[in-house]
C-alpha atoms as a PDB file:
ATOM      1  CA  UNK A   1      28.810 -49.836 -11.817  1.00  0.00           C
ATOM      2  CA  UNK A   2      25.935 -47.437 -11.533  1.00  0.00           C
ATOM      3  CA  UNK A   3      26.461 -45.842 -15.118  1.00  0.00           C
ATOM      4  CA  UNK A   4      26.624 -50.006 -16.498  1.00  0.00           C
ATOM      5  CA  UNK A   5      23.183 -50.455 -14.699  1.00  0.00           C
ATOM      6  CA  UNK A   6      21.635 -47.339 -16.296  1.00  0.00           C
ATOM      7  CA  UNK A   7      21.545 -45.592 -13.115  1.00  0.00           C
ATOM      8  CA  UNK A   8      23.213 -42.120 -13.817  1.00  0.00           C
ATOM      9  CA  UNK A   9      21.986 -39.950 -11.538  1.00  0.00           C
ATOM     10  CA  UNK A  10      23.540 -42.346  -8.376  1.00  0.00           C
ATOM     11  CA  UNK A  11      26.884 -42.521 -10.888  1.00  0.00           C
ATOM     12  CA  UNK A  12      26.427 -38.676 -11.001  1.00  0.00           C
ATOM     13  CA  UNK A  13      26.399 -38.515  -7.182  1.00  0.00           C
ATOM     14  CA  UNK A  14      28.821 -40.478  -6.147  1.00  0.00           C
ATOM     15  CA  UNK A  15      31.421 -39.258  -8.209  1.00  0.00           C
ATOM     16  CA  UNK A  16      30.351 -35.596  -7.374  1.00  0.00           C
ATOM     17  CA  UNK A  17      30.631 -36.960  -3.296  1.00  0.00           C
ATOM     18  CA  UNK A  18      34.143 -38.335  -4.132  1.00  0.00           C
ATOM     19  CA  UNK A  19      35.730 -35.343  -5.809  1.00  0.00           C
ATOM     20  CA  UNK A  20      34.522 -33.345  -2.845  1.00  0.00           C
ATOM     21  CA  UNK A  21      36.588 -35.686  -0.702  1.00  0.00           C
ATOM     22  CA  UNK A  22      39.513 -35.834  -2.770  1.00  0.00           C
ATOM     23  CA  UNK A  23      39.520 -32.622  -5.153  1.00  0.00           C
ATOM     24  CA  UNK A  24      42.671 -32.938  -6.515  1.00  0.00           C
ATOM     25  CA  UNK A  25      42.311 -36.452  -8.353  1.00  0.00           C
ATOM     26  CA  UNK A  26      42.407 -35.932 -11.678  1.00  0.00           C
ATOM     27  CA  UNK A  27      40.227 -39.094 -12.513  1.00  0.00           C
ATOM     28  CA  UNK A  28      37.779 -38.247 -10.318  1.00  0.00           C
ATOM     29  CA  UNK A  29      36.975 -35.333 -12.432  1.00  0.00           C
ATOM     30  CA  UNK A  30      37.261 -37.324 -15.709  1.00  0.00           C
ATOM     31  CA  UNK A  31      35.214 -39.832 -13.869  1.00  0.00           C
ATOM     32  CA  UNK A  32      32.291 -37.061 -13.027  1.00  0.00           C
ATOM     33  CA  UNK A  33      32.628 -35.739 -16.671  1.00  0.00           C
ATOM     34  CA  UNK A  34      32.295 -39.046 -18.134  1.00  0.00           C
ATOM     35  CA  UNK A  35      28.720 -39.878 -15.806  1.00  0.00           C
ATOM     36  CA  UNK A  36      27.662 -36.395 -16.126  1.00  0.00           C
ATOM     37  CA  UNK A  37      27.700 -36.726 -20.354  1.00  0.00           C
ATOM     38  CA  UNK A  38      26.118 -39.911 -19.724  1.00  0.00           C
ATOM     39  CA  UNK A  39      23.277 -38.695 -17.776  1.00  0.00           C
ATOM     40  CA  UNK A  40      23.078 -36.290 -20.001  1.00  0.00           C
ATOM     41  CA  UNK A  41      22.170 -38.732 -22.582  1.00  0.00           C
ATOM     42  CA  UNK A  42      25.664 -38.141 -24.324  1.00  0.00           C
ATOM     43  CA  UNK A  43      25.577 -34.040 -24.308  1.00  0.00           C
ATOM     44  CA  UNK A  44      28.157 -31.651 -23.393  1.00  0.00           C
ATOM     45  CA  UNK A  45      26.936 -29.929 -20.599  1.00  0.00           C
ATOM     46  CA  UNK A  46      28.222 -26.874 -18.618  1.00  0.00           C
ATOM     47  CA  UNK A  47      28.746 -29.309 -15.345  1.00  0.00           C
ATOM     48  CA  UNK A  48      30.714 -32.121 -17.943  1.00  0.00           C
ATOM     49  CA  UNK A  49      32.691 -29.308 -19.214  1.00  0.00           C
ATOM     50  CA  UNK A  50      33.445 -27.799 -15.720  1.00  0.00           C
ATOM     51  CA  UNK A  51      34.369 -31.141 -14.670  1.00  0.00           C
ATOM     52  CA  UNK A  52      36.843 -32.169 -17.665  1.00  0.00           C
ATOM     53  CA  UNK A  53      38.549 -28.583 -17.345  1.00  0.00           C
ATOM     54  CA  UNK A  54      38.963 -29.339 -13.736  1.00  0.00           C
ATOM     55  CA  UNK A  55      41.179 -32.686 -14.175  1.00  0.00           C
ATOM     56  CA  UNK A  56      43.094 -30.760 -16.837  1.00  0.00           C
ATOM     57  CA  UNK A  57      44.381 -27.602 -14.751  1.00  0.00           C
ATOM     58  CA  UNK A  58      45.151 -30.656 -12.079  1.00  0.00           C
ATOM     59  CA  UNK A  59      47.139 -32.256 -14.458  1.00  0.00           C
ATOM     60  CA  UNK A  60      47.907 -30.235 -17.102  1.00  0.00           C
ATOM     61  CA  UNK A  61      50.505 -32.483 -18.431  1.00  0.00           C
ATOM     62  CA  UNK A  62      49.026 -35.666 -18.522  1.00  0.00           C
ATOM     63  CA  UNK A  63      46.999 -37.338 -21.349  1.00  0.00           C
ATOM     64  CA  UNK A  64      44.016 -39.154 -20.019  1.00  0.00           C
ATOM     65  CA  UNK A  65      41.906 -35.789 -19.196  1.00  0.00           C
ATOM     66  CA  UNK A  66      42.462 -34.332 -22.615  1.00  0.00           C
ATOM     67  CA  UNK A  67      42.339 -37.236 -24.292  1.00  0.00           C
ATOM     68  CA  UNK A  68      38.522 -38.319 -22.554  1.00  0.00           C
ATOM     69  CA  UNK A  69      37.477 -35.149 -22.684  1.00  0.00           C
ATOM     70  CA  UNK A  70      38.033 -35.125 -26.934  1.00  0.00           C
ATOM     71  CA  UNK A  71      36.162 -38.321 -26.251  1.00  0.00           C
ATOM     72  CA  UNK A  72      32.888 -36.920 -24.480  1.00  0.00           C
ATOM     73  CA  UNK A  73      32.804 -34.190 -26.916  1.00  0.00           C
ATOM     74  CA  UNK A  74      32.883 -36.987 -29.970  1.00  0.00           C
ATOM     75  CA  UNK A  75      30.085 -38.576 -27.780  1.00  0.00           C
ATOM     76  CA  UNK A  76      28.129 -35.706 -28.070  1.00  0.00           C
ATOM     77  CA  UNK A  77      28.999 -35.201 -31.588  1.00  0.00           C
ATOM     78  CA  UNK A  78      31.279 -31.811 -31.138  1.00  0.00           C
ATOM     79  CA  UNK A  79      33.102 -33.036 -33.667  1.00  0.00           C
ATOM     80  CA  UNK A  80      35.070 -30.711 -34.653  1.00  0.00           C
ATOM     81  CA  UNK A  81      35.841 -29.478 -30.769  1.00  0.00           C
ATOM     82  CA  UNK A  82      37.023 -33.071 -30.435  1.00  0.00           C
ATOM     83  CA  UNK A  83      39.127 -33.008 -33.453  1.00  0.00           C
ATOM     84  CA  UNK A  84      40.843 -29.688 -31.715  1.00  0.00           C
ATOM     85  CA  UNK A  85      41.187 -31.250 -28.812  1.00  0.00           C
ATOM     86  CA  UNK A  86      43.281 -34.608 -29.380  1.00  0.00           C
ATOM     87  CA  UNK A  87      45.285 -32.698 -32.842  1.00  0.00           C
ATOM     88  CA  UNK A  88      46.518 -30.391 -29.687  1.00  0.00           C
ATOM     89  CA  UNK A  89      47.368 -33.215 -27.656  1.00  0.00           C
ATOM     90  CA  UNK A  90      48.752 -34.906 -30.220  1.00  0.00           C
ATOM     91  CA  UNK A  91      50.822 -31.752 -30.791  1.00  0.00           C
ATOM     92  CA  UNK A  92      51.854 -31.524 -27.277  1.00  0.00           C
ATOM     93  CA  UNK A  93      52.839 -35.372 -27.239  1.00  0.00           C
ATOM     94  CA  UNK A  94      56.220 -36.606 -26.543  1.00  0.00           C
ATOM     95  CA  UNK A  95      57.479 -38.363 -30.267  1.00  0.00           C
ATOM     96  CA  UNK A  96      58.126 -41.805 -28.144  1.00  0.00           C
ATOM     97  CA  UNK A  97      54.607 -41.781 -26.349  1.00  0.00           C
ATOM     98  CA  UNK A  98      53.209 -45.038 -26.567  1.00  0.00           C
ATOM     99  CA  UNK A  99      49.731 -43.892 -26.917  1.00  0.00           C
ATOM    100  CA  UNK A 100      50.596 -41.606 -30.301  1.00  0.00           C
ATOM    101  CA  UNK A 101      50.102 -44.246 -32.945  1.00  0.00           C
ATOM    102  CA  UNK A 102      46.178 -44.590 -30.655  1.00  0.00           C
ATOM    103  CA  UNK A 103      45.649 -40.881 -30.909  1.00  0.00           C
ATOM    104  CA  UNK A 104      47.182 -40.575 -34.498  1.00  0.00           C
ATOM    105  CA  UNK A 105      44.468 -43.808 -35.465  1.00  0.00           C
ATOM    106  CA  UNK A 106      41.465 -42.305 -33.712  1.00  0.00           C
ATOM    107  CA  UNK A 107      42.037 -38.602 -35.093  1.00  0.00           C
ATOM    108  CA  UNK A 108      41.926 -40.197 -38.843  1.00  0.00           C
ATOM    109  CA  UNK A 109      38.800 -42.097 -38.459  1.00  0.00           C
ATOM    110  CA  UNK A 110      37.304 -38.909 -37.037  1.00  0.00           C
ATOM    111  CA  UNK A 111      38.753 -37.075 -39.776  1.00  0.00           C
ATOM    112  CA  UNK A 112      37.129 -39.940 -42.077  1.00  0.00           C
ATOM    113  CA  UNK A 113      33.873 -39.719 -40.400  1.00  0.00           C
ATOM    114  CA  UNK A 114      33.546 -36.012 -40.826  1.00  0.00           C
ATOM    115  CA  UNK A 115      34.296 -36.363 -44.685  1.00  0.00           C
ATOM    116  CA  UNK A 116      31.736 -39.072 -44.784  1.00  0.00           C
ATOM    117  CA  UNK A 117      29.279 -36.790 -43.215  1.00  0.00           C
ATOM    118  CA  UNK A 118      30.203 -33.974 -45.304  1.00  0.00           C
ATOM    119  CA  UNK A 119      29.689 -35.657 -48.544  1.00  0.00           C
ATOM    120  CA  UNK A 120      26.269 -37.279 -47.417  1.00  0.00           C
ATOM    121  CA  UNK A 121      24.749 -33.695 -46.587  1.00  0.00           C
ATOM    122  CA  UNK A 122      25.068 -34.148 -43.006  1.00  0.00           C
ATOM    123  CA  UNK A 123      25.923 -31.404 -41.066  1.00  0.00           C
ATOM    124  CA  UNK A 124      29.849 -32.075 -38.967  1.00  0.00           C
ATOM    125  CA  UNK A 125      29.989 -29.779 -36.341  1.00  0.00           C
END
């Protein structure tokens, strides 16, 4: 609610708060990375990254952190990093996974909008 209101710094804090209360929820962390790119205004920051790596190692199986952490770095136009990130997920993803054909669909449009951006003289990253 904080981050909807534009305040980012309370979002910021109160996630922080929370994961020291409960430091092994996983979407805590992806919670904190998400407001900390946010206040940020969208870049990857040391604390974001710290905070998406910790809700992976906590559930190093599970698709959500890897999959919103590809999803801050597109945010902050890493896009290549984000690329990396959900192809390895992707990789790593049961054949019958109901959120494939999502992943598969958002790794071509980023794939699409780094071929745009290549032939316009932007610079991917």
């Amino acid at each position: 609610g904080y981050a909807r209101r534009g305040d980012t710094r309370s979002a910021v804090d109160l996630l922080a708060n929370a994961t020291r209360q409960y430091p092994l929820n996983q979407d805590l962390w992806i919670g904190l990375g998400n407001a900390l790119v946010l206040h940020a205004d969208g870049a990857m920051t040391p604390a974001a990254r710290l905070a998406f790596d910790r809700a992976i190692v906590l559930a190093p199986s599970a698709q959500g952190p890897r999959f919103f952490y590809g999803l801050a770095l597109l945010q902050a136009g890493q896009f290549a990093e984000a690329e990396k990130v959900w192809r390895d997920l992707l990789a790593a993803a049961p054949a019958g996974a109901s959120w494939r054909p999502l992943l598969e669909q958002r790794i071509a449009l980023l794939a699409q909008l780094r071929a745009m951006m290549a032939g316009s003289g932007a610079r991917p990253n």
